[in-house]
N, C-alpha and C. Protein backbone atom coordinates (compact mmCIF):
# COMPACT_ATOMS: atom_id res chain seq x y z
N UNK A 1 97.00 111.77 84.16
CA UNK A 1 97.04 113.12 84.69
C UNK A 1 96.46 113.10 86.10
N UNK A 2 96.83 114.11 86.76
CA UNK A 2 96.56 113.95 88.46
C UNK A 2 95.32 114.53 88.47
N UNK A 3 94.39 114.22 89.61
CA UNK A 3 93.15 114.74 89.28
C UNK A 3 93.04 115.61 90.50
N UNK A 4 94.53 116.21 91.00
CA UNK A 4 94.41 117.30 91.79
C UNK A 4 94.99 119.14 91.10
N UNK A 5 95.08 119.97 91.94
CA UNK A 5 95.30 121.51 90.94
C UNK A 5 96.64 121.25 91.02
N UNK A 6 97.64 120.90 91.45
CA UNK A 6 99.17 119.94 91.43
C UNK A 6 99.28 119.72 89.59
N UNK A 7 98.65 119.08 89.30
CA UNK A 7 98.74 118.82 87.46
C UNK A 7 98.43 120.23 86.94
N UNK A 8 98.46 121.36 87.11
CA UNK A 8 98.13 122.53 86.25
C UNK A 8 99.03 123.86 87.41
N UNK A 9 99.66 123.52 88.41
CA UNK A 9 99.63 124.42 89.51
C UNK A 9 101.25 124.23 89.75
N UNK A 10 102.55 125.39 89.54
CA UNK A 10 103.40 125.18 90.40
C UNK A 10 103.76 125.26 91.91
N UNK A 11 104.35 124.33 91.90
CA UNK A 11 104.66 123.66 93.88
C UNK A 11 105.03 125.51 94.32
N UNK A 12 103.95 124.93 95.35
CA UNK A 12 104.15 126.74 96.26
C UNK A 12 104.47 126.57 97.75
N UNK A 13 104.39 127.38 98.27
CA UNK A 13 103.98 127.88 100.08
C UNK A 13 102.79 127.51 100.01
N UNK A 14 101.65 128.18 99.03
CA UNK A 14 100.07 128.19 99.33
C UNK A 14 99.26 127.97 98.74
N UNK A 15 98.48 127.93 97.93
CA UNK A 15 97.46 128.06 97.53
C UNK A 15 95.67 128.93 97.72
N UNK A 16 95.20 129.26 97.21
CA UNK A 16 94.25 130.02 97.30
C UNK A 16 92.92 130.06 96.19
N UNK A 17 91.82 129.64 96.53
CA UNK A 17 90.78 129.57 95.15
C UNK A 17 89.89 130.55 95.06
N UNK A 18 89.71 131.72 94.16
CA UNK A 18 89.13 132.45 93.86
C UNK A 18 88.20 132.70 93.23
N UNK A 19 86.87 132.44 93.56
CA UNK A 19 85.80 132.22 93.03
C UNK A 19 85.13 133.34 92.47
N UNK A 20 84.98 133.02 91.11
CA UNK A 20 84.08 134.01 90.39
C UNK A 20 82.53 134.39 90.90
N UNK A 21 82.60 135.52 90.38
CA UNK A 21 81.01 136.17 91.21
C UNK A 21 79.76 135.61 90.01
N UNK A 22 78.08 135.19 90.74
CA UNK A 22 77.24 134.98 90.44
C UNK A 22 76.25 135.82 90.14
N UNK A 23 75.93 135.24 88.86
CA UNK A 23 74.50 136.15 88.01
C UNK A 23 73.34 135.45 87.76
N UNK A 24 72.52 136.14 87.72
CA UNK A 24 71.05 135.91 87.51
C UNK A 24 70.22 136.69 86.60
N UNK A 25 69.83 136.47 85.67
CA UNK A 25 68.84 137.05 85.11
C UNK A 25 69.01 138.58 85.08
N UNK A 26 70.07 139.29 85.54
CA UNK A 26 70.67 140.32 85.73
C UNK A 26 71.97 140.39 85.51
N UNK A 27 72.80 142.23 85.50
CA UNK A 27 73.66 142.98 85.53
C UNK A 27 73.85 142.31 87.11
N UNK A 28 73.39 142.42 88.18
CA UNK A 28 73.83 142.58 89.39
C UNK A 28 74.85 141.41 89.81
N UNK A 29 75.85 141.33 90.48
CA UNK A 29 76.38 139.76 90.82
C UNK A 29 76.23 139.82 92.00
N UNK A 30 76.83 138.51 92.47
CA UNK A 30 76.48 137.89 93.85
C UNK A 30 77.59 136.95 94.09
N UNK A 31 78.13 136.63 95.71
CA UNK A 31 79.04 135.90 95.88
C UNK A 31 78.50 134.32 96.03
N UNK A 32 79.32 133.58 95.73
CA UNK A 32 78.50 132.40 95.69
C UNK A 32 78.01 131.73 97.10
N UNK A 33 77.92 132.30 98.27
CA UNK A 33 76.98 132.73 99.46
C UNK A 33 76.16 133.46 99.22
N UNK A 34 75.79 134.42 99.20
CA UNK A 34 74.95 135.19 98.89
C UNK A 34 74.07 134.61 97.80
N UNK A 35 74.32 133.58 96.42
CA UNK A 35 73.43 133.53 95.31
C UNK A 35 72.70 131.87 95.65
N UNK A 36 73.69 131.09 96.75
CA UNK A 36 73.05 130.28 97.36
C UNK A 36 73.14 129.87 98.56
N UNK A 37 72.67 130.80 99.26
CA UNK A 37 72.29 131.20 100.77
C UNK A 37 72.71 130.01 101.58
N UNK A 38 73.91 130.15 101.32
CA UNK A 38 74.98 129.25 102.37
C UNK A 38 75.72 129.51 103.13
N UNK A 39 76.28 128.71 103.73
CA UNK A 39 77.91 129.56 104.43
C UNK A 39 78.99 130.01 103.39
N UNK A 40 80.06 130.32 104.14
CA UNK A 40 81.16 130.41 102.67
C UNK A 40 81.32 129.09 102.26
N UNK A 41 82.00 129.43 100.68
CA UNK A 41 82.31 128.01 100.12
C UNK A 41 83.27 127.15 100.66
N UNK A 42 83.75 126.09 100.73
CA UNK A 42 84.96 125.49 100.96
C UNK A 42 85.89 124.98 99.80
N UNK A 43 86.93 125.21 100.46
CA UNK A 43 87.88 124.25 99.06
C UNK A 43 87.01 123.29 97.96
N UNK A 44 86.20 122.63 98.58
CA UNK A 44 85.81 121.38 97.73
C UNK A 44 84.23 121.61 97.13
N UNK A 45 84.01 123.04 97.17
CA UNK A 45 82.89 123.12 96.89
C UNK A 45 82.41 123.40 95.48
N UNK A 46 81.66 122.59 94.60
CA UNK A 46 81.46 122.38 93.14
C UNK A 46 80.45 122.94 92.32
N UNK A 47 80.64 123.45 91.63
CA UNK A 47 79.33 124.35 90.92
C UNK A 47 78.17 123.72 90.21
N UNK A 48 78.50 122.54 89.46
CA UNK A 48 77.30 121.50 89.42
C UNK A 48 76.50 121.31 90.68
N UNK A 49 76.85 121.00 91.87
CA UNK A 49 76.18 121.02 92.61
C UNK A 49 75.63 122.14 93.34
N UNK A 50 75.75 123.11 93.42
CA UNK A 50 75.42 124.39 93.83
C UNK A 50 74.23 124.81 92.82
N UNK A 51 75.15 124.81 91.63
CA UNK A 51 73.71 124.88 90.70
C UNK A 51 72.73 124.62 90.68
N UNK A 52 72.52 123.07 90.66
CA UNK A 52 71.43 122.54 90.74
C UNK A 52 70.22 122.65 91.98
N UNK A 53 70.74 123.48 92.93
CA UNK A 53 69.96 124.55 93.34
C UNK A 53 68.81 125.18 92.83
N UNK A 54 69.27 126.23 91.99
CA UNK A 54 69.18 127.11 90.70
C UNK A 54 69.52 127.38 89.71
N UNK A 55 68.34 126.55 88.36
CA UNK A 55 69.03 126.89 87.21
C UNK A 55 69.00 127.79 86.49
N UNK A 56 69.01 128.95 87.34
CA UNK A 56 69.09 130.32 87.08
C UNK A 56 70.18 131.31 87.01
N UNK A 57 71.05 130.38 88.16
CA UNK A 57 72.26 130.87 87.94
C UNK A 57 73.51 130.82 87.14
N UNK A 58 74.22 131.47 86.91
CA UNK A 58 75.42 131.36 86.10
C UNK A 58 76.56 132.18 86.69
N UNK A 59 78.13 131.49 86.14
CA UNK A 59 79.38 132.72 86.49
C UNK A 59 79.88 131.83 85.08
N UNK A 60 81.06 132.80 85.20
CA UNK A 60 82.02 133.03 84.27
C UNK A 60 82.56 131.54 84.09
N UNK A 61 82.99 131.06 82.78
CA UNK A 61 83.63 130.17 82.84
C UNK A 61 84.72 130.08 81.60
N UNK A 62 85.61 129.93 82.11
CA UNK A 62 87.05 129.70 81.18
C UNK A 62 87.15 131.41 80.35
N UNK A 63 86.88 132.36 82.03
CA UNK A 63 86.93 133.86 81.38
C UNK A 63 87.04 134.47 82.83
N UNK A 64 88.42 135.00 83.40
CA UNK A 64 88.87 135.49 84.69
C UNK A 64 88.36 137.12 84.29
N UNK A 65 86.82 136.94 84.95
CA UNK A 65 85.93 138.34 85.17
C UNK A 65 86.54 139.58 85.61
N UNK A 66 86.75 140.80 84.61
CA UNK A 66 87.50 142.06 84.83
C UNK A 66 87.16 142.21 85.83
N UNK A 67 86.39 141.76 87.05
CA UNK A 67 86.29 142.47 88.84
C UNK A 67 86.91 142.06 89.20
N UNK A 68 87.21 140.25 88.52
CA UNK A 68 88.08 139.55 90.01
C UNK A 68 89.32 140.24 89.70
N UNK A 69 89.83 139.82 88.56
CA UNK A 69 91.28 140.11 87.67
C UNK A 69 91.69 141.35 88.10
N UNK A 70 90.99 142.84 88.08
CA UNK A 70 91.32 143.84 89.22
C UNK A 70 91.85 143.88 90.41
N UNK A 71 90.73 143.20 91.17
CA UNK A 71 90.95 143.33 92.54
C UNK A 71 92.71 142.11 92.99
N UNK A 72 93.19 140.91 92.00
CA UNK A 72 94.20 140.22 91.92
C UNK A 72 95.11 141.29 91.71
N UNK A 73 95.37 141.79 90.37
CA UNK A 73 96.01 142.43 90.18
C UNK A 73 96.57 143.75 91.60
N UNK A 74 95.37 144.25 92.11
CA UNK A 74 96.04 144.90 92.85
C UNK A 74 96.83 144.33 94.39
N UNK A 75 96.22 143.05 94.76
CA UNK A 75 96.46 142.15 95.14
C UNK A 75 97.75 142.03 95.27
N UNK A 76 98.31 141.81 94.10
CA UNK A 76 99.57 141.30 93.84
C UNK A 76 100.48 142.59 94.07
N UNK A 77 100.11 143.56 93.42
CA UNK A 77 100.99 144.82 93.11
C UNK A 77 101.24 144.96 95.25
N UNK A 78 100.16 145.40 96.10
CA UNK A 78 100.54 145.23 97.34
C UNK A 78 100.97 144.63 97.83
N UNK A 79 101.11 143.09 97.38
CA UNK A 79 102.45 142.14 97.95
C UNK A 79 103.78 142.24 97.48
N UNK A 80 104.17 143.35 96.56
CA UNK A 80 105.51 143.29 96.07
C UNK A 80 105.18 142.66 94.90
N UNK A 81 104.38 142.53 94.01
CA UNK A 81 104.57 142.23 92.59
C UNK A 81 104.79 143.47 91.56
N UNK A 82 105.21 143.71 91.11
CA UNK A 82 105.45 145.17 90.33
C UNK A 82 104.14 145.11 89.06
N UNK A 83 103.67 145.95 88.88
CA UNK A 83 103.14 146.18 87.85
C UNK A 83 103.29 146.15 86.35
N UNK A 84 104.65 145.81 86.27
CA UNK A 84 105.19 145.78 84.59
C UNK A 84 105.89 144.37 84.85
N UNK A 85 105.39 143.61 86.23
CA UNK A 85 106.16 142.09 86.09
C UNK A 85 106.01 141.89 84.45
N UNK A 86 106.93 141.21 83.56
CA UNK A 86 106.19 140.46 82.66
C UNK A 86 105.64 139.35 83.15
N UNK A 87 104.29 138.54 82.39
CA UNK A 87 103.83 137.51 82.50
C UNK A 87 103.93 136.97 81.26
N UNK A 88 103.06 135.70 80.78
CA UNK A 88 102.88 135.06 79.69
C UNK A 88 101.50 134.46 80.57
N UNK A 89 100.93 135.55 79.41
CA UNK A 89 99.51 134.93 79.27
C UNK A 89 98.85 134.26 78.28
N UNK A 90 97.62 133.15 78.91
CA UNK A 90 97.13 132.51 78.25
C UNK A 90 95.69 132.57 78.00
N UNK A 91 95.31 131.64 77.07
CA UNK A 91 93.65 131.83 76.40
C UNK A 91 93.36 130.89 75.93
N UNK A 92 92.41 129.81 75.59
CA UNK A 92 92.04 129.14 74.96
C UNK A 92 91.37 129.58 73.95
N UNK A 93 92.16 128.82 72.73
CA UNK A 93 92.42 129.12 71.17
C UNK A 93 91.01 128.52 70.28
N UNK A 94 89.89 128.24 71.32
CA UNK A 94 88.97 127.01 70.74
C UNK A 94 88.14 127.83 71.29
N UNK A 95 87.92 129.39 71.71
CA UNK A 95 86.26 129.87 71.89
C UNK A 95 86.27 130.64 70.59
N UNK A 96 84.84 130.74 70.19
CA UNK A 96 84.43 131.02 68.88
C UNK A 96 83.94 132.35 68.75
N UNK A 97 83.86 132.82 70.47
CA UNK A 97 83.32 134.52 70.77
C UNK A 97 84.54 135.34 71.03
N UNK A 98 85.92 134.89 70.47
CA UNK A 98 87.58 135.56 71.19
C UNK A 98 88.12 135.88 69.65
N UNK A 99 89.39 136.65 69.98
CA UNK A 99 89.87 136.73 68.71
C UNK A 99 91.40 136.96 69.52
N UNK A 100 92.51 136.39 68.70
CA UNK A 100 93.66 136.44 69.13
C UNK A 100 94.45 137.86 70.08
N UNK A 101 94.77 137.60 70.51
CA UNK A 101 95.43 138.85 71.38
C UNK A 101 96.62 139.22 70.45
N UNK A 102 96.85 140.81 70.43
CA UNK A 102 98.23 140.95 69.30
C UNK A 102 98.96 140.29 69.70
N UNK A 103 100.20 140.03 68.80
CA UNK A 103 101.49 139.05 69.34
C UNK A 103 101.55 138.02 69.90
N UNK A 104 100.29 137.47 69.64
CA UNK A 104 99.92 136.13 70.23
C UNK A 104 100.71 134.83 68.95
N UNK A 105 100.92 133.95 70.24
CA UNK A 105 101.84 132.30 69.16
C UNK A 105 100.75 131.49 70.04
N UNK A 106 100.52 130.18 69.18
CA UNK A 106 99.50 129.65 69.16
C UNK A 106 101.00 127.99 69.98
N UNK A 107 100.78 127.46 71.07
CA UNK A 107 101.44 126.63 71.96
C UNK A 107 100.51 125.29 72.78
N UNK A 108 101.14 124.43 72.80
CA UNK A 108 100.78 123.29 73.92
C UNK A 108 100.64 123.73 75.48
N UNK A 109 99.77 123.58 76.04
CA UNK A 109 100.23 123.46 77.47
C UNK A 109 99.81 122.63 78.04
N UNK A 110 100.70 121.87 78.89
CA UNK A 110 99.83 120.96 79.97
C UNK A 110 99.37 121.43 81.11
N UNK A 111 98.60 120.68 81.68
CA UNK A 111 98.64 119.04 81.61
C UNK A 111 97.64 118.25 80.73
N UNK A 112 96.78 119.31 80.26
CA UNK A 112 95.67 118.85 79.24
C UNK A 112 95.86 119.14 77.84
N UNK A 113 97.01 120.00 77.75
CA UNK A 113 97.58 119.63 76.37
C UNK A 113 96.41 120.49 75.33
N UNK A 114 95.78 121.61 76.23
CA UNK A 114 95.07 122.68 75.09
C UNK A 114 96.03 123.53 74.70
N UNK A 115 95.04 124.10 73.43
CA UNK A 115 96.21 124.83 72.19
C UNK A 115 95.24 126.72 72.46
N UNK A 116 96.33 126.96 73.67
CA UNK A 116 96.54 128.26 73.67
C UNK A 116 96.80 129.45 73.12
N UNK A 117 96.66 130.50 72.76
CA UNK A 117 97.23 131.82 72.55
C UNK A 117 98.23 132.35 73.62
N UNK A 118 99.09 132.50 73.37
CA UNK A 118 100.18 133.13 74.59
C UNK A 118 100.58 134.29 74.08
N UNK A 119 100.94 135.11 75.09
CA UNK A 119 101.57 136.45 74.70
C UNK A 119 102.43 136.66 75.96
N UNK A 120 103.35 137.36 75.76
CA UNK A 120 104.44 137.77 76.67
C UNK A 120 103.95 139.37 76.90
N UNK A 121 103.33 139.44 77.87
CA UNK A 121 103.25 140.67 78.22
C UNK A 121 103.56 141.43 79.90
N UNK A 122 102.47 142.53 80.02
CA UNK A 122 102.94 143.04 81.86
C UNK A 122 101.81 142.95 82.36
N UNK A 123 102.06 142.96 83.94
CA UNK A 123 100.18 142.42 84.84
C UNK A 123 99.43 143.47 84.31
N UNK A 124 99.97 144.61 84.46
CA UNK A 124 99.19 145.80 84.14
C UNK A 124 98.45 145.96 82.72
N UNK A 125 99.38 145.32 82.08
CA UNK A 125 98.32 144.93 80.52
C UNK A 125 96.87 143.98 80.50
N UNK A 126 96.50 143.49 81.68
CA UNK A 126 95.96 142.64 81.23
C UNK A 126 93.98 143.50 81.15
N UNK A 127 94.06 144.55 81.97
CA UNK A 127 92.08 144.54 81.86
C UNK A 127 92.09 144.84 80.34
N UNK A 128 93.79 145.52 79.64
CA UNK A 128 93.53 146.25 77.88
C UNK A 128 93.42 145.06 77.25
N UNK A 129 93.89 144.20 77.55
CA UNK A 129 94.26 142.51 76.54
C UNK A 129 92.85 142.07 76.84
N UNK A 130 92.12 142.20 78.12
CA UNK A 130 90.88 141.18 78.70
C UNK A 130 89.85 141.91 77.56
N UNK A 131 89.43 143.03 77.28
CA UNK A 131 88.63 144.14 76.54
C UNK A 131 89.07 143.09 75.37
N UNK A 132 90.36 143.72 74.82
CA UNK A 132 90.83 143.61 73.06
C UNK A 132 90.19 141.53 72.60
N UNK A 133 90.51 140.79 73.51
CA UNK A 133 90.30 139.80 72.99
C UNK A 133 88.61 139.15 73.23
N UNK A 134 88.36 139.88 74.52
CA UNK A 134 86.70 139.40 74.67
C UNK A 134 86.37 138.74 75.92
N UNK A 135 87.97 137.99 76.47
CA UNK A 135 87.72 137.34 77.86
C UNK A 135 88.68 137.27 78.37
N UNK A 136 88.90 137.22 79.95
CA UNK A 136 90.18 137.33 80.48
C UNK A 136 91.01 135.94 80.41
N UNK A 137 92.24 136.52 80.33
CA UNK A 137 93.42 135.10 80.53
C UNK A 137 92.91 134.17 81.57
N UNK A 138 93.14 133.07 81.28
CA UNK A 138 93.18 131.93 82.69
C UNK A 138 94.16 131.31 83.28
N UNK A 139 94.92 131.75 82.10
CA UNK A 139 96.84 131.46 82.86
C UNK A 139 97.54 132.71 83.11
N UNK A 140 98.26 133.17 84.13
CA UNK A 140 98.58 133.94 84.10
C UNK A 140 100.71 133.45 84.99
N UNK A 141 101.16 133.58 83.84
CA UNK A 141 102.40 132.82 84.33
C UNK A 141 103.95 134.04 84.75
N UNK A 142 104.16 134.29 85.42
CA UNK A 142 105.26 135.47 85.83
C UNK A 142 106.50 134.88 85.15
N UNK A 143 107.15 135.91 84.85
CA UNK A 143 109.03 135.30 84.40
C UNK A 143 109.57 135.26 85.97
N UNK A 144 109.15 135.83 86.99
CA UNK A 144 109.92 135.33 88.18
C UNK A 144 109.58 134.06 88.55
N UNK A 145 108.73 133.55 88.28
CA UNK A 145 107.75 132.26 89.11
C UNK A 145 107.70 132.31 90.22
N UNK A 146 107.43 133.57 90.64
CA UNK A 146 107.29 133.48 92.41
C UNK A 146 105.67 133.51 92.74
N UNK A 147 104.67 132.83 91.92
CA UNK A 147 103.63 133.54 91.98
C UNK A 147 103.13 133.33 90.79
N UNK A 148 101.21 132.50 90.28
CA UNK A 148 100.85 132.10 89.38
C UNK A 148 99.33 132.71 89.73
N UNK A 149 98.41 132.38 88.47
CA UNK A 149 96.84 132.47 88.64
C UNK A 149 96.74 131.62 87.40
N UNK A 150 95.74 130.69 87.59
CA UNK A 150 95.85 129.49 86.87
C UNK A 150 94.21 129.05 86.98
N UNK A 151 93.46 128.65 85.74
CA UNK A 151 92.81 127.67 85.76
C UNK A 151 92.53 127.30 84.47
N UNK A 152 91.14 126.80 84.22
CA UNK A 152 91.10 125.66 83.44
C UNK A 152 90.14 126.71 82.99
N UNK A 153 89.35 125.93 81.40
CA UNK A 153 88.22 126.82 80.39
C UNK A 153 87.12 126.13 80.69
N UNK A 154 87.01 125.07 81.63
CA UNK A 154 85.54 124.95 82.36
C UNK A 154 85.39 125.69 83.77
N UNK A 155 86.48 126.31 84.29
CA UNK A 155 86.26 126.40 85.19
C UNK A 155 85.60 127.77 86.00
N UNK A 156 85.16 127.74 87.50
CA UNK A 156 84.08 128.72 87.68
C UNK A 156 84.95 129.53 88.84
N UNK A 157 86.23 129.00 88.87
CA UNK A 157 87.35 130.17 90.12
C UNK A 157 88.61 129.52 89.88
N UNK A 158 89.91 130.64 90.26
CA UNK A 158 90.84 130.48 89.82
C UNK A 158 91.95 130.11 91.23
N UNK A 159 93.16 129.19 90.99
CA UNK A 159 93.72 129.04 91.61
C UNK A 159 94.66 130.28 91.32
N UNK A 160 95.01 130.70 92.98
CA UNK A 160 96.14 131.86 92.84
C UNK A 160 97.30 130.97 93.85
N UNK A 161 98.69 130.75 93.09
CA UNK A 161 99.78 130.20 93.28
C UNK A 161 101.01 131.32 94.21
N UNK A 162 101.35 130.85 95.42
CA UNK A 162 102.24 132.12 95.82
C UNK A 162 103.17 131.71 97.30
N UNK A 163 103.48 132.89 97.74
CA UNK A 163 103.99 132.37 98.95
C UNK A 163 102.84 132.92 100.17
N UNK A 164 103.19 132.52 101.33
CA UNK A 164 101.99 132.26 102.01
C UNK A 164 101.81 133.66 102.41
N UNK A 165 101.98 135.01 102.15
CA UNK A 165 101.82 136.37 102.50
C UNK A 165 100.89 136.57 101.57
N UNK A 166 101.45 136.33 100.40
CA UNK A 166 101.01 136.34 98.83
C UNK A 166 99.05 136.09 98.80
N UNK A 167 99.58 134.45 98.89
CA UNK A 167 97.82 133.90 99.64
C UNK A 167 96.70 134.04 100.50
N UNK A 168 98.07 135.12 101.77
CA UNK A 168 96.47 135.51 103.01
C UNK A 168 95.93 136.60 102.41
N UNK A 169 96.71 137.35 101.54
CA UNK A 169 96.15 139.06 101.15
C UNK A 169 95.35 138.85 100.07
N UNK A 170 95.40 137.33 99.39
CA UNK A 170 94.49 137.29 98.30
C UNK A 170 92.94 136.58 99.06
N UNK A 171 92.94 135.90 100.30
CA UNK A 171 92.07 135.15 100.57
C UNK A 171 91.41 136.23 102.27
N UNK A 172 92.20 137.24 102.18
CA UNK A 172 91.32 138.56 102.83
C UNK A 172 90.87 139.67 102.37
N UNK A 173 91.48 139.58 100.68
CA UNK A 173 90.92 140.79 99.86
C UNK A 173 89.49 141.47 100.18
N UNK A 174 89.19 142.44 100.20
CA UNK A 174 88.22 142.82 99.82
C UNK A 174 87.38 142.55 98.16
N UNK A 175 86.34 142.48 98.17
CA UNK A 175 86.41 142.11 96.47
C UNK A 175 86.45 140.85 95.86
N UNK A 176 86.84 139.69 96.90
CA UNK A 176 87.36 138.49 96.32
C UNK A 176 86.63 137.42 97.64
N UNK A 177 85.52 136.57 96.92
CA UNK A 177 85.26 135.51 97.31
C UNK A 177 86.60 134.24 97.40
N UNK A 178 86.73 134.03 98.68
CA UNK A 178 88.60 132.95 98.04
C UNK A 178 88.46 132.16 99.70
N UNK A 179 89.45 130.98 99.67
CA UNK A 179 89.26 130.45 100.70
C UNK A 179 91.00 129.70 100.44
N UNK A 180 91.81 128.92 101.36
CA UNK A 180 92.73 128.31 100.99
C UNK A 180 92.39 126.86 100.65
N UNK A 181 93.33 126.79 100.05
CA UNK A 181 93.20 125.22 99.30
C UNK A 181 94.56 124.49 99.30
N UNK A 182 94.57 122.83 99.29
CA UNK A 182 95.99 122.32 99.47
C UNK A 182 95.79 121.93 97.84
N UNK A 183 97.60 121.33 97.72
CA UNK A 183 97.88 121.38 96.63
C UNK A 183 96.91 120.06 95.93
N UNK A 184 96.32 119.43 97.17
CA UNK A 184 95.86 118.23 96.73
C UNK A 184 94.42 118.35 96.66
N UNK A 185 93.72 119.70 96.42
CA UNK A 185 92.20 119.86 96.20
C UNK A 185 91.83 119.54 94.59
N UNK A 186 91.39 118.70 95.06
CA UNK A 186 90.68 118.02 93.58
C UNK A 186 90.41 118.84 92.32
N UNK A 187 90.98 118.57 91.06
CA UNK A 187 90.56 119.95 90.24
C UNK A 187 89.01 119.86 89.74
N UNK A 188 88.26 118.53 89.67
CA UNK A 188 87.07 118.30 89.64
C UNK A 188 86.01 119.36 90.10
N UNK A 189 86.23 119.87 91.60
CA UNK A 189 85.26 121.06 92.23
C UNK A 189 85.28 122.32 91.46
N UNK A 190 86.54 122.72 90.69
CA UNK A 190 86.57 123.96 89.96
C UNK A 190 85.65 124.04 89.34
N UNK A 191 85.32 123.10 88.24
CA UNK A 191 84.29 123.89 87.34
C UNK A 191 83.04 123.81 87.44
């Protein structure tokens, strides 16, 4: 398996990594500048090592946080994604704090070959599906394929897959810690 986001990521225009927000000992979050008083992150920047900073801190992992998943969603809807796109979303079938999403079929996916929950649903379904099951999707796959959000169940930010309009509005969002990334950024730094 490739040990770049290429093995989990369809061939795009762009790429974009969206980093989940940081907690402490609190409700409050923090961008991962702000929780370790750095510059912004870069493509290659790894949360083991950031951590070990502070082992105080924590983000989300293998659970796309109802702030970021919002602020994407609308993201998308302003680039021309419609709101009732269908997608097929995914979940890993192996956390013990989740419970199946309705209409969920239990599937392979690569490139790591975990045993998912999928459901065929619309973008706009997803903060009701993120609530009903306990954590947000980490795959998020369109029937157009013009356009993905993808990562892994260790991981601490999500690759957003698109064309390159798609990618600057996700990596100038308001709301969204994100930076660009090539197809060949190591998937190692994610989690």
């Amino acid at each position: 398996m490739s040990d770049s986001i290429r093995a989990f990521t369809p061939r795009s225009d762009a790429y974009a990594r969206v980093f989940f927000p940081v907690t402490s000992e609190g409700p409050d979050t923090r961008t991962w500048s702000q929780a370790f008083a750095t510059a912004p992150p870069t493509p290659d920047t790894a949360w083991p090592e950031e951590r070990a900073r502070s082992s105080s801190l924590n983000s989300a992992s293998g659970d796309v946080p109802s702030e970021v998943a919002s602020v994407l969603i609308d993201v998308l809807v302003r680039s021309g994604v419609a709101r009732d796109e269908q997608v097929v979303l995914g979940w890993w079938s192996g956390y013990g704090d989740t419970v199946a999403p309705p209409n969920a079929h239990l599937d392979f996916l690569p490139p790591d070959d975990r045993e998912m929950w999928l459901v065929l649903s619309r973008l706009d379904a997803i903060p009701r599906l993120t609530k009903q099951v306990g954590r947000g999707p980490t795959r998020w796959l369109p029937m157009s394929r013009s356009w993905s959000v993808v990562s892994d169940i260790y991981d601490r930010s999500v690759i957003v897959v698109g064309s390159t309009r798609l990618v600057d509005a996700v990596v100038s969002a308001s709301g969204l810690e994100a930076v660009f990334v090539t197809d060949r950024t190591r998937r190692a730094v994610l989690s």
